[in-house]
Protein backbone atom coordinates (compact mmCIF):
# COMPACT_ATOMS: atom_id res chain seq x y z
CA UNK A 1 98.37 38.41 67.31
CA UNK A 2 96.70 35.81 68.95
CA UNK A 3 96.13 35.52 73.22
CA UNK A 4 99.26 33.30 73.57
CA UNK A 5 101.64 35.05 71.53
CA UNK A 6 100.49 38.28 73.04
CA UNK A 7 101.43 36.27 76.61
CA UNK A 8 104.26 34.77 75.53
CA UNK A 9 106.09 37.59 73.90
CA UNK A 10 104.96 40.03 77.01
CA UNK A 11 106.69 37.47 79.78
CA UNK A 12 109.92 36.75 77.11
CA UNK A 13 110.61 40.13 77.03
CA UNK A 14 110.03 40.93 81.04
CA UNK A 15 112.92 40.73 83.36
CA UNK A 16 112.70 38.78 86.20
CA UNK A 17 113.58 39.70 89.67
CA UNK A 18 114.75 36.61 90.92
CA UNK A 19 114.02 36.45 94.27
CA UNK A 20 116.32 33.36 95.43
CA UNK A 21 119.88 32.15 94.62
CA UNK A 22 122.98 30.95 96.66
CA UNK A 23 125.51 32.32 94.02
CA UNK A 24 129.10 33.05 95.51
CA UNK A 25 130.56 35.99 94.70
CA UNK A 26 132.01 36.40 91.23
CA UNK A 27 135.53 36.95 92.57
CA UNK A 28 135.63 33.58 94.07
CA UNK A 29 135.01 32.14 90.26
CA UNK A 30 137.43 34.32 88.85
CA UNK A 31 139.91 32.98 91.54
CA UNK A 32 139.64 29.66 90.33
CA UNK A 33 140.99 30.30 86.52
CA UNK A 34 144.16 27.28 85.79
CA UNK A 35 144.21 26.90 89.06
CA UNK A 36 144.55 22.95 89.79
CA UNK A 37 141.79 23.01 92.78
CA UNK A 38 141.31 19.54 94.75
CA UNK A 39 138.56 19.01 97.64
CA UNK A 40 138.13 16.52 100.51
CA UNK A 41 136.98 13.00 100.03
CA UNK A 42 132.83 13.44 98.89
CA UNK A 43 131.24 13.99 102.28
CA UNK A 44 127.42 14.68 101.40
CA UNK A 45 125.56 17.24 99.35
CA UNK A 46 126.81 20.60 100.24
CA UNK A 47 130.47 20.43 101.29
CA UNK A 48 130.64 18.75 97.57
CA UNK A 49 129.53 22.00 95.88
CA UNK A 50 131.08 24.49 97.57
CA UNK A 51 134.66 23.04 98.13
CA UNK A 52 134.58 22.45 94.32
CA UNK A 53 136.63 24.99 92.60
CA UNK A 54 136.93 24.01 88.97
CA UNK A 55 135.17 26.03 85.79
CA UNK A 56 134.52 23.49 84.22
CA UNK A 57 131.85 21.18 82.89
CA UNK A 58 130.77 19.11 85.74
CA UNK A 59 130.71 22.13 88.03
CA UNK A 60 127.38 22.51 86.07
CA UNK A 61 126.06 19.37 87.30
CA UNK A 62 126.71 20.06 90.90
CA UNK A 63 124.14 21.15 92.64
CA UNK A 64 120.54 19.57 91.73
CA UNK A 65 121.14 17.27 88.32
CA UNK A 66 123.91 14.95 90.94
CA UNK A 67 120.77 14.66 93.45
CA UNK A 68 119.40 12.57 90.21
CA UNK A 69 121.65 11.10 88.74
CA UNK A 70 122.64 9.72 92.34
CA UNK A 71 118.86 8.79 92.65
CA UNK A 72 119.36 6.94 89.44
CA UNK A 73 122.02 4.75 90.95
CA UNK A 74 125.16 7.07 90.56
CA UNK A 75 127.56 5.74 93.20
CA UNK A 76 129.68 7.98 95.59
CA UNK A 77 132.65 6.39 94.59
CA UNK A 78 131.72 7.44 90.87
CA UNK A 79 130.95 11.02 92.33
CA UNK A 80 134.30 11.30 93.47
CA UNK A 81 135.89 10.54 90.58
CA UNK A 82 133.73 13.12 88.58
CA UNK A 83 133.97 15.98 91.25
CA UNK A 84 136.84 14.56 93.90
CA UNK A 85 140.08 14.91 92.33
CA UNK A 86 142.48 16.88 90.46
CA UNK A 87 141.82 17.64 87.08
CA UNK A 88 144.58 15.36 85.64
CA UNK A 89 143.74 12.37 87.63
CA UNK A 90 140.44 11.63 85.52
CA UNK A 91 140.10 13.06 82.34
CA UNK A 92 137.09 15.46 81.17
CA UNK A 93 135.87 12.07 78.65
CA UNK A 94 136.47 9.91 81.10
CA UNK A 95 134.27 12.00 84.01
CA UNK A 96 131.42 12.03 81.35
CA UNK A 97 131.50 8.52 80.25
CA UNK A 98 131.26 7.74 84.28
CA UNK A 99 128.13 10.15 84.41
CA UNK A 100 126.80 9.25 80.80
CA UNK A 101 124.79 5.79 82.05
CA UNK A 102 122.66 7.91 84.07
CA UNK A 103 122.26 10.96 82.54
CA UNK A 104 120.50 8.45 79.83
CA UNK A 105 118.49 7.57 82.59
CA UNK A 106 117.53 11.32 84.12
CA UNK A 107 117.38 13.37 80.92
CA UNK A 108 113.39 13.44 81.58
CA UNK A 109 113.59 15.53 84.89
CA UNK A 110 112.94 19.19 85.62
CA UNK A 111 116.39 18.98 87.21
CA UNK A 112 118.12 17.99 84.03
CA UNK A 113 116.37 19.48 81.32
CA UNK A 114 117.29 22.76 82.76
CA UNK A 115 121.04 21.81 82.61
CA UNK A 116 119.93 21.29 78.96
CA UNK A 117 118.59 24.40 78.56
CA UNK A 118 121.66 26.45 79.90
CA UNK A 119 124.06 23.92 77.07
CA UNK A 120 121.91 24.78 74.50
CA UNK A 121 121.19 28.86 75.68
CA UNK A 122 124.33 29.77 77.07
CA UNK A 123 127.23 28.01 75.17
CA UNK A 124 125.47 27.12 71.82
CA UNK A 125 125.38 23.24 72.57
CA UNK A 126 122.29 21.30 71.59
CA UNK A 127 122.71 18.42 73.77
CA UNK A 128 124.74 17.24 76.47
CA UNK A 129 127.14 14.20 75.32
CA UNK A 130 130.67 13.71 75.13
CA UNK A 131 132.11 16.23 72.80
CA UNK A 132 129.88 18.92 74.06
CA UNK A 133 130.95 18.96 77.25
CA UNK A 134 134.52 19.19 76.24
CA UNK A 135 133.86 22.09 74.56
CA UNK A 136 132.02 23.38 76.91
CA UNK A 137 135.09 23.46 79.01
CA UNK A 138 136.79 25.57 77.01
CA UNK A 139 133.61 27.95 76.49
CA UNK A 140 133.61 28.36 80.34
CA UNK A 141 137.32 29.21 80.19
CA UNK A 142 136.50 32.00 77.88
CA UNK A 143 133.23 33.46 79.52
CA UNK A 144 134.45 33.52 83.02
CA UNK A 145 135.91 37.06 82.82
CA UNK A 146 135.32 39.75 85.06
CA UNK A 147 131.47 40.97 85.20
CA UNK A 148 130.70 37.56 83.76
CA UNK A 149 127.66 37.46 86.76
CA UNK A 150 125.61 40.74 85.17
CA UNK A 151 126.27 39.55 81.58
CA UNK A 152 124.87 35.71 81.92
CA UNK A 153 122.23 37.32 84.48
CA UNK A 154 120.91 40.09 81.96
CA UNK A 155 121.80 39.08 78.91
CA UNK A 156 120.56 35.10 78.87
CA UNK A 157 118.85 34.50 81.80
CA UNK A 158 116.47 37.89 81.53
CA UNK A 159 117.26 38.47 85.47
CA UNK A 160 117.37 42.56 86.30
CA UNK A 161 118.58 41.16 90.33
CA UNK A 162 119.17 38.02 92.19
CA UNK A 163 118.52 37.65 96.24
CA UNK A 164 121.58 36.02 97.17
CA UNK A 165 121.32 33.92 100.49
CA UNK A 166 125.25 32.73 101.20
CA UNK A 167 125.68 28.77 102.47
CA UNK A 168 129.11 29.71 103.88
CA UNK A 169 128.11 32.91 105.77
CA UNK A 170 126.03 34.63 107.42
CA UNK A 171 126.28 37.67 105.14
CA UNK A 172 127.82 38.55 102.27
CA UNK A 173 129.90 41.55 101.50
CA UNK A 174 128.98 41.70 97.91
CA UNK A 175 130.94 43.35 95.17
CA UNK A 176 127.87 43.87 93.28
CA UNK A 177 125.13 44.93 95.47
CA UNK A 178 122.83 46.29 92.45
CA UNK A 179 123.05 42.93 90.87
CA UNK A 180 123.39 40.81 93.95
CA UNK A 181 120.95 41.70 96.59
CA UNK A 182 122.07 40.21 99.94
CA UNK A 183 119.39 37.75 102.76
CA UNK A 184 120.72 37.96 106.50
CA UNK A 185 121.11 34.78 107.21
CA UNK A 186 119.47 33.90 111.06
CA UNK A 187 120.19 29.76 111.61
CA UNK A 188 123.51 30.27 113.16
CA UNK A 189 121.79 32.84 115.19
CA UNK A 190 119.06 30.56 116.61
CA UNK A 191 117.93 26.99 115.72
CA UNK A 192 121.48 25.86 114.81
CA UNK A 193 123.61 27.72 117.28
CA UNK A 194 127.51 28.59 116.27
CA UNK A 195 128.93 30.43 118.77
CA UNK A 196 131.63 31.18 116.02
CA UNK A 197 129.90 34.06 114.83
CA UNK A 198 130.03 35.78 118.39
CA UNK A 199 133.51 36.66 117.45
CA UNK A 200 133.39 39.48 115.01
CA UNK A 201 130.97 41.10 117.44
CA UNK A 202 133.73 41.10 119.85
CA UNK A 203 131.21 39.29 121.95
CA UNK A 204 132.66 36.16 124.45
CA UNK A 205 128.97 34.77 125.05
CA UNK A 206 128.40 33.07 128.33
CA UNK A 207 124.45 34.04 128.81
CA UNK A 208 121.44 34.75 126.89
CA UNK A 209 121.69 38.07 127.11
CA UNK A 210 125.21 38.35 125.28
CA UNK A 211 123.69 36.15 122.92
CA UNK A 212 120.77 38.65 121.98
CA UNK A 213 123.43 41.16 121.63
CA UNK A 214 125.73 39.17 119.37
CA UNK A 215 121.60 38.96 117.56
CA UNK A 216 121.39 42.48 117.81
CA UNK A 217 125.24 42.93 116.28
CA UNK A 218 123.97 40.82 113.20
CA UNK A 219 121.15 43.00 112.68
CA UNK A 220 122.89 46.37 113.19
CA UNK A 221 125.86 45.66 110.89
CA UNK A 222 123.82 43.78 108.26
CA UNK A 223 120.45 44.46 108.85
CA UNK A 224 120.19 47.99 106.82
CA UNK A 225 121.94 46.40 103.84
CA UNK A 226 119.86 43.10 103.81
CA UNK A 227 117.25 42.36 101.53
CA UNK A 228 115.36 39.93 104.08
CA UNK A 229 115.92 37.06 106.28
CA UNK A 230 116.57 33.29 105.74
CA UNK A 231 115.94 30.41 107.35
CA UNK A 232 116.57 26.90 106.44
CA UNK A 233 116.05 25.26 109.39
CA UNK A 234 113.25 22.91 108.40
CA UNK A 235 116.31 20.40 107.12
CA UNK A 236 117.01 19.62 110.40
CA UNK A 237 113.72 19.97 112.43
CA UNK A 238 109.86 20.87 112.35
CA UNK A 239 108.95 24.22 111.90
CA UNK A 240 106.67 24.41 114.99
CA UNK A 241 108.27 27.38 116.42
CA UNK A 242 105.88 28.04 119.88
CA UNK A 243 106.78 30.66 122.27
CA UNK A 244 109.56 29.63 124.96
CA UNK A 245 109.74 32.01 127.86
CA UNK A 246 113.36 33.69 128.54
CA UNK A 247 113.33 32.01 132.06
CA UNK A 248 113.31 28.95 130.37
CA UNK A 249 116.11 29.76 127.71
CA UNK A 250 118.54 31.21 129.71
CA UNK A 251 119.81 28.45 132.02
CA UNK A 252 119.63 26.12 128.50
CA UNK A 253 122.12 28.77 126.61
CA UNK A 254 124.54 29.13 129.97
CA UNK A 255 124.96 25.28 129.83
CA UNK A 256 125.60 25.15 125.71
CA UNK A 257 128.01 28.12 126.21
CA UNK A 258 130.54 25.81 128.66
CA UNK A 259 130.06 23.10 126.48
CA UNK A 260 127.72 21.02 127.45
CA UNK A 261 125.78 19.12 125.14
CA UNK A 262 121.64 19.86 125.06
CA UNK A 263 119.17 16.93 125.06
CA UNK A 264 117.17 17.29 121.59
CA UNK A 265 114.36 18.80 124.23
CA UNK A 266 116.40 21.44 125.27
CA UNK A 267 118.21 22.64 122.10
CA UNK A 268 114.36 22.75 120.60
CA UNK A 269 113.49 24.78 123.44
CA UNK A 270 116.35 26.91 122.71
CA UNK A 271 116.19 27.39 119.47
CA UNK A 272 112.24 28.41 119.60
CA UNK A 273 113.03 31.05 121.60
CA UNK A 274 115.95 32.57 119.75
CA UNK A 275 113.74 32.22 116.25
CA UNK A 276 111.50 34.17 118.09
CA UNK A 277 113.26 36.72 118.72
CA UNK A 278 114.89 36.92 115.29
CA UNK A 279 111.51 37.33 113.80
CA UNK A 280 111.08 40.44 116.58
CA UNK A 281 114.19 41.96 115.05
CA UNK A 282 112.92 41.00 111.74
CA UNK A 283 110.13 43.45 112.27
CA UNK A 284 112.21 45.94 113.78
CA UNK A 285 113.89 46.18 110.73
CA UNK A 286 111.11 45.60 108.32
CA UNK A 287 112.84 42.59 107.11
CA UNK A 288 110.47 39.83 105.21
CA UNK A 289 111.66 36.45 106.37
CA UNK A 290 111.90 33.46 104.11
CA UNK A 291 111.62 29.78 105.25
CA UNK A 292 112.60 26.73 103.28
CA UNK A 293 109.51 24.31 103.15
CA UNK A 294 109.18 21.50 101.24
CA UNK A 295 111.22 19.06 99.49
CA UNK A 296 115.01 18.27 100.48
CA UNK A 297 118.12 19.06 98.18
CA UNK A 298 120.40 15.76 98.20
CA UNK A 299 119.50 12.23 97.92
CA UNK A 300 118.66 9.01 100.43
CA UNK A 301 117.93 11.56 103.69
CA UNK A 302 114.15 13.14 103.89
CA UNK A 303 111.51 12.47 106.51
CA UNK A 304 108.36 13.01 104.12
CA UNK A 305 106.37 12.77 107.72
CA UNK A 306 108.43 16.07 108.75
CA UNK A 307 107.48 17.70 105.63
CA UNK A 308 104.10 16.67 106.24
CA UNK A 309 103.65 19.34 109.01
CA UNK A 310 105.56 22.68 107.68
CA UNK A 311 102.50 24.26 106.57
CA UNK A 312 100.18 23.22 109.52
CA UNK A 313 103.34 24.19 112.11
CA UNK A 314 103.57 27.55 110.64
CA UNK A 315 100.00 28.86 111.11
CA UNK A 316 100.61 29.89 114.56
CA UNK A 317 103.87 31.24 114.22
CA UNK A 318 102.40 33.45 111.24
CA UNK A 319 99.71 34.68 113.66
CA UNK A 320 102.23 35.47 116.83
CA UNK A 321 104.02 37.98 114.06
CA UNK A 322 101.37 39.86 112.52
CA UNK A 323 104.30 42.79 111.91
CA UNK A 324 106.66 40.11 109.94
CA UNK A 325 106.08 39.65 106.14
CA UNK A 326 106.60 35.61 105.75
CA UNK A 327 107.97 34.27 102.27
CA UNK A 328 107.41 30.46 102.15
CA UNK A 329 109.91 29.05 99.85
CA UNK A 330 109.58 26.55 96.81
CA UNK A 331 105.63 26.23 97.14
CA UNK A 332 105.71 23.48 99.42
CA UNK A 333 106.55 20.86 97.30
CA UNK A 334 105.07 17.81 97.39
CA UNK A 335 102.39 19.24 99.62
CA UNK A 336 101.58 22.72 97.61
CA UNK A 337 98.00 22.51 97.70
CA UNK A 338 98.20 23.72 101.82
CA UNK A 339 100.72 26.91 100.74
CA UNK A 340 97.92 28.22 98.53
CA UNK A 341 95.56 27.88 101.39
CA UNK A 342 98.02 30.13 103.51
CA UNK A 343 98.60 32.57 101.11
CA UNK A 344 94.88 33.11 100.25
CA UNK A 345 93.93 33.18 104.46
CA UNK A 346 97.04 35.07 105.72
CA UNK A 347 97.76 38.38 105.15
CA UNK A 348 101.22 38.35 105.71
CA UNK A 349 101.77 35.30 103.87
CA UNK A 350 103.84 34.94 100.25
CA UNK A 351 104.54 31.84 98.11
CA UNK A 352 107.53 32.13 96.53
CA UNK A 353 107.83 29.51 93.14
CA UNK A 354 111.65 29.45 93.70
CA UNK A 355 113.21 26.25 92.50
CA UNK A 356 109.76 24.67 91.95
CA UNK A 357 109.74 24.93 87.94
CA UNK A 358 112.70 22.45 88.51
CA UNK A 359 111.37 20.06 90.99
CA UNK A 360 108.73 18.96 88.70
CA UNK A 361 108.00 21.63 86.30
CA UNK A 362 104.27 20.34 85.77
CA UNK A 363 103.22 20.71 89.19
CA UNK A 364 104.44 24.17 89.50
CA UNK A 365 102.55 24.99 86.41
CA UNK A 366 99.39 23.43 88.48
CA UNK A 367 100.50 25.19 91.39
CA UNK A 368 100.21 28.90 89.67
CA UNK A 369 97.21 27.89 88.12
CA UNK A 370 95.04 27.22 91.01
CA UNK A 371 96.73 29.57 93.22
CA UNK A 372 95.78 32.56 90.74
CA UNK A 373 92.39 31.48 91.02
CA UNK A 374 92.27 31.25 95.11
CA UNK A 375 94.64 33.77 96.48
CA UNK A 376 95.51 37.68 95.73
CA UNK A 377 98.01 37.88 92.82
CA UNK A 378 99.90 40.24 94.70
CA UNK A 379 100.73 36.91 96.97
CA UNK A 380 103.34 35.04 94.95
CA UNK A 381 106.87 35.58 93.45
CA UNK A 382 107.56 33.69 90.57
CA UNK A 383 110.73 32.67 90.03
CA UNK A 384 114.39 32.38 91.75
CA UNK A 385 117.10 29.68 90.46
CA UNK A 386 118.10 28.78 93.82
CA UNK A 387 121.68 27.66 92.34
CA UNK A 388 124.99 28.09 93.51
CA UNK A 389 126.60 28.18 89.61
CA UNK A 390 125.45 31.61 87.71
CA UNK A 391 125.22 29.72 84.56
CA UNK A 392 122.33 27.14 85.45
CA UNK A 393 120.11 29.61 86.17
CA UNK A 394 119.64 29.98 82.52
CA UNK A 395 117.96 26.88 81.89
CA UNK A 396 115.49 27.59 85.32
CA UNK A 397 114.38 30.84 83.82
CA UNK A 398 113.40 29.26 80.60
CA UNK A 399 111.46 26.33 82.32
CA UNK A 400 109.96 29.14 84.57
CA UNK A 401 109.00 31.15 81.52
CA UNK A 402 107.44 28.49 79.54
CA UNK A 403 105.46 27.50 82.61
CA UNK A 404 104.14 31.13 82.84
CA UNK A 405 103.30 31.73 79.62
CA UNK A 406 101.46 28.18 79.32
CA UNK A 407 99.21 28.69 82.97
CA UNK A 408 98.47 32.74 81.99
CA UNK A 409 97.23 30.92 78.30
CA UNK A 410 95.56 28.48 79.58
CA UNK A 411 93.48 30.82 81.82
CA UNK A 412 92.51 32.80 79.48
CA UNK A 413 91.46 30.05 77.04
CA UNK A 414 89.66 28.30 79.62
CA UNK A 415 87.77 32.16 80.68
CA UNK A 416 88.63 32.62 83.54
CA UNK A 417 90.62 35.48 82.76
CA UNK A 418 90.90 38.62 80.14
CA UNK A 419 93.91 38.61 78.23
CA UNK A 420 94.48 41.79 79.93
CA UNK A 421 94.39 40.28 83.29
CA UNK A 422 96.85 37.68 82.28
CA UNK A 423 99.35 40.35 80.73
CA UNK A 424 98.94 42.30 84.32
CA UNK A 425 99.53 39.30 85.95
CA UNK A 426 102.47 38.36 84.42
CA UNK A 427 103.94 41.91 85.31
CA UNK A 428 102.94 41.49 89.10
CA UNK A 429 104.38 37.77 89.49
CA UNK A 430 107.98 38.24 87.56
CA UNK A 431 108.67 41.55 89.08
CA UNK A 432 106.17 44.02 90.60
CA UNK A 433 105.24 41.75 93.77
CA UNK A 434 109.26 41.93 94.94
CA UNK A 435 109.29 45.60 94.31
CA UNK A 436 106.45 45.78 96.58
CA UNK A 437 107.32 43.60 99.56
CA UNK A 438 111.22 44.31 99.14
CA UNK A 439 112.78 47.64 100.08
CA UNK A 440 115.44 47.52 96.82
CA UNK A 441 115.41 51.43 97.34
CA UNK A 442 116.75 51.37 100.97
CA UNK A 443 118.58 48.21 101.25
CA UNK A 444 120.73 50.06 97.98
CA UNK A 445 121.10 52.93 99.57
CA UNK A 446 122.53 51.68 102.69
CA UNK A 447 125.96 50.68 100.63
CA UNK A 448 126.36 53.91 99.63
């Protein structure tokens, strides 16, 4: 057996913990079956994909292949007709011959080909066209069944568990919490402030101090069965966290809580100190947190120039929290190089390749490469779908896999590594890294 077959047969046959999703929970899909869902007028990326309530076809396309096919010239008016209205309004061959022009035109991207993959993996199609996708519909009919989540998961995506960090909540009460290992969501908590989520603390927040204990709720209820914390917050805003004194919050918080609206100053002030303070808890409860950095989901909206600074503005947060583990999500993307340079300095610093083997599927390869060359191995997780829809993570994990198995090759061909070292690397970045830095035993147990 030669070096890659050795790799590639060693990192087929591994199961993934996949360290990043948004999945809903499986009842929710089953909920859905001949039922004739509609959803508001298309309003942006993510009310789209999670008011759509349809097994079907395009549900598929959704999240990630719409933000290119819309970047291909795919009009909103066409996107509601695909995803806006009932199912008898616009026929299945008529939704496909409105998304056909550019799927013609996208079928090279990372974000595609995996929606390839999972037609040709999961329901036995080997391309996407017209009387695929009609069948298809009837194959997702058929597969959406109760414990339809572990099957796809196990069976064709090679996933043992998925972290699961809920868009529409900040927790989830899973049904599955072997499978579906939950993040404790913190924006709502700090850098975009809902006061909503005082209520099922029983808390009626007027000052800072009920806010840290509606905080402190959060972390009580949902800390023990969490697997970490999650933070998206650099859609909206720079990452540089510094420290802002209580004395300073407090009056900033009374005036939100009656209402009044914060200058961009103040709610930047405010929301640096409540981060903060969520990372405190964070190592209270030996939470790792993860932080979105990188490249935008959607189409037409991303300051580059924000992006820019999400590695430099993190250094000195990283240092003010020795105690918290930090997971810096989807390598960066398009400025990766800097997130090796973190991992390797930092110790508390870990890279996770979660929906990067999409993105652009050869600079995530480049990515792994160099970063197992400059930074522990023990630094980096190597794969999460980050998908809404169970079923597309099929066609990630196969990208992800091929990438793997093509760096770990080319490393050893190219001597810098045994073909021992790559086969123990391999092990580390698809699985043994999360059961280090995660606490699977102790979040589980804390259902029971």
């Amino acid at each position: 057996m030669n070096v890659i077959s050795s790799i590639g047969e060693l990192v087929e046959g591994t199961l993934f913990i996949d360290t990043h999703e948004h999945l809903i929970e499986e009842s929710r899909r089953l909920a859905w079956r001949g039922q004739e869902a509609t959803v508001p007028p298309f309003d942006g990326w993510m009310p789209l994909f999670l008011g759509y309530q349809r097994n079907d076809w395009p549900y598929l396309f959704l999240q990630y292949a719409l933000d290119d096919l819309q970047s291909a010239g795919m009009t909103s008016e066409q996107t509601y007709k695909v995803f806006g209205l009932s199912r008898d309004e616009v026929s299945s061959r008529d939704k496909w011959r409105i998304i056909e022009p550019y799927f013609q035109k996208t079928k090279n991207t990372g974000f595609i080909q995996a929606l390839r993959i999972t037609f040709r993996e999961l329901f036995d199609e080997e391309e996407i066209y017209e009387g695929s996708v009609e069948r298809v519909d009837r194959k997702m009919e058929k597969l959406v069944q109760k414990g339809f989540y572990k099957k796809v998961l196990h069976d064709y995506a090679g996933v043992e568990s998925a972290q699961v960090n809920a868009l529409d909540a900040v927790f989830y009460e899973t049904e599955y919490p072997e499978l579906l290992y939950q993040d404790l969501s913190f924006v709502a908590m700090s850098t975009e402030l809902d006061l909503a989520i005082a209520e099922p603390a029983g808390i009626e927040p007027a000052t800072i101090d009920d806010w840290y204990s509606v905080i402190d709720w959060h972390f009580e209820t949902y800390g023990p069965r969490a697997i970490a914390l999650k933070n998206q917050s650099a859609y909206v805003r720079r990452l540089n966290y510094m420290p802002v004194s209580k004395n300073e919050a407090a009056p900033l918080f009374t005036r939100l809580a009656v209402g009044e609206t914060l200058s961009e100053a103040g709610r930047e002030a405010l929301g640096n100190h409540l981060f903060n303070y969520c990372l405190h808890k964070a190592a209270d409860y030996k939470l790792p947190v993860k932080l979105h950095t990188g490249y935008y989901a959607g189409v037409n909206y991303m300051p580059l120039d924000r992006l820019r600074h999400n590695a430099g503005d993190l250094c000195p947060v990283i240092q003010a929290h020795p105690n918290v583990k930090f997971v810096l999500m989807h390598i960066g993307y398009p400025y990766q190089d800097e997130y090796i340079a973190l991992a390797k300095h930092f110790s508390n610093v870990y890279i996770d390749l979660c929906w990067a083997w999409i993105i652009n599927p050869a600079a995530c390869s480049r990515f792994l490469k160099e970063a197992l060359l400059a930074a522990p191995a023990s630094k980096f997780f190597a794969f999460g779908g980050d998908y809404v829809s169970i079923e597309t993570i099929v066609g990630h994990a196969r990208l992800a896999r091929e990438g793997i198995t093509r760096v770990l090759s080319e490393l050893v061909t190219e001597g810098y590594f045994s073909e021992q070292d790559a086969l123990d690397t391999a092990l580390r970045i698809m699985r043994g890294n999360a059961l280090d830095v995660f606490d699977f035993e102790e979040t589980l147990a804390a259902w029971h």
